[in-house]
C-alpha atoms as a PDB file:
ATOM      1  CA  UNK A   1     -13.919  -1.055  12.303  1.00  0.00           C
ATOM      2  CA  UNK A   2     -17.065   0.832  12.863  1.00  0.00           C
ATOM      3  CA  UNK A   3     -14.823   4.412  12.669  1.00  0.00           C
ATOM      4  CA  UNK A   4     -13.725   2.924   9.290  1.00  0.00           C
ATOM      5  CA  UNK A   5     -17.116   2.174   8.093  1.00  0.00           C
ATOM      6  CA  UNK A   6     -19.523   4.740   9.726  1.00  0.00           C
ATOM      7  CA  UNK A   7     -21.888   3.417   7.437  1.00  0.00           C
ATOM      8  CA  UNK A   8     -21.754  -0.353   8.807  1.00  0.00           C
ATOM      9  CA  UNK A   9     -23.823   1.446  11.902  1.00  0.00           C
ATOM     10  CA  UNK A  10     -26.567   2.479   9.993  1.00  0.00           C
ATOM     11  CA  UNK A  11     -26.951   0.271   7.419  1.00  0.00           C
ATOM     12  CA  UNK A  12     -26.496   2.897   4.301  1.00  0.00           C
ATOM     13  CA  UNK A  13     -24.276   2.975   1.371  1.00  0.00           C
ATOM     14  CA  UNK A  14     -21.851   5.511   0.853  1.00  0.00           C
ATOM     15  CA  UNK A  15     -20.637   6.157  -3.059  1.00  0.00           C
ATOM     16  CA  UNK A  16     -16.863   5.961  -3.224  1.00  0.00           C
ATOM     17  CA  UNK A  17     -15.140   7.700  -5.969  1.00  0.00           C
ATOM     18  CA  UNK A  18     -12.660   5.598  -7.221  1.00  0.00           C
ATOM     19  CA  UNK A  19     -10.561   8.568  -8.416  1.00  0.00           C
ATOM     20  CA  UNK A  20     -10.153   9.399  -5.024  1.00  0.00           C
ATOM     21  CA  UNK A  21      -9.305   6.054  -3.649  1.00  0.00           C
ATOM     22  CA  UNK A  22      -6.581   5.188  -6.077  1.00  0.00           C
ATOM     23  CA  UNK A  23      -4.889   9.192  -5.760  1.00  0.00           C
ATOM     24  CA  UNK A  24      -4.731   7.803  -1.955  1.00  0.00           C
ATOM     25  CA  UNK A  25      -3.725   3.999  -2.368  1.00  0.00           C
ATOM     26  CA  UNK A  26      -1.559   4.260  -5.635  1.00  0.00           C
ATOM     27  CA  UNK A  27       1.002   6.455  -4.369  1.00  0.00           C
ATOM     28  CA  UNK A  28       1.123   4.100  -0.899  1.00  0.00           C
ATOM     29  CA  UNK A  29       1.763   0.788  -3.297  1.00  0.00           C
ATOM     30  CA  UNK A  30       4.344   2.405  -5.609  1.00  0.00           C
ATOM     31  CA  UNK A  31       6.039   3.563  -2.144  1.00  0.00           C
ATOM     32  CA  UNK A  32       5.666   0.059  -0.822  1.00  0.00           C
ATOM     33  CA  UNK A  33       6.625  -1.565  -3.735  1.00  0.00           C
ATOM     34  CA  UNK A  34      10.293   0.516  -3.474  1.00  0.00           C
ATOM     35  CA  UNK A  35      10.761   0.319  -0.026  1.00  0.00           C
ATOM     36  CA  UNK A  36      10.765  -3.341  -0.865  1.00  0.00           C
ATOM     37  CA  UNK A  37      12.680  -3.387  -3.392  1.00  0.00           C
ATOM     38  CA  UNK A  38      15.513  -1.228  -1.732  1.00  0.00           C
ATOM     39  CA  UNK A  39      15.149  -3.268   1.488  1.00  0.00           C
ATOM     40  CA  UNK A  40      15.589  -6.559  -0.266  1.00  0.00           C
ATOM     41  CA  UNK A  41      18.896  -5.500  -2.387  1.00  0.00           C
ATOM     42  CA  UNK A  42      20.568  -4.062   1.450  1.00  0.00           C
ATOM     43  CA  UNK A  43      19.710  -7.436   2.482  1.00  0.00           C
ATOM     44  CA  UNK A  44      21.134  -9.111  -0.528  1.00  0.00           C
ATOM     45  CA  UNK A  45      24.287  -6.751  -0.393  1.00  0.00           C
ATOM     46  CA  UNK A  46      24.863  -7.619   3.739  1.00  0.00           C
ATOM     47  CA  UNK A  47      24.611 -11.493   2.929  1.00  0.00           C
ATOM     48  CA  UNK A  48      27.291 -11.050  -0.311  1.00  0.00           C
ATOM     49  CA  UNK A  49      24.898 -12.134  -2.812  1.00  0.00           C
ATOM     50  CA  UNK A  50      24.317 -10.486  -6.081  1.00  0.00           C
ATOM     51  CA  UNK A  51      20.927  -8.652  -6.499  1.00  0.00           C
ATOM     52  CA  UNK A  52      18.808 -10.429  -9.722  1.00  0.00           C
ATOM     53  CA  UNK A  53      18.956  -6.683 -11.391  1.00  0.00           C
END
């Protein structure tokens, strides 16, 4: 966790820009959030049940 947090070591703060974190993390979640979504209506489809939508 340190190589995560190189600050934890020292014991400064490091500004985050939260424009930055979300181009990174928003992107990963919408991804996620389909994968999901596909994965769970293949599952649906294999057992014979109708998907909700």
């Amino acid at each position: 966790m340190i190589d995560f947090q190189p600050t934890i070591a020292t014991g400064g703060s490091a500004a985050t820009n939260w424009g930055s974190l979300l181009l990174i993390f928003l992107p990963l979640f919408v991804i996620s959030l389909l994968w999901l979504w596909f994965a769970d209506r293949l599952l649906l489809k294999k057992k014979g049940e109708a998907p909700l939508s």
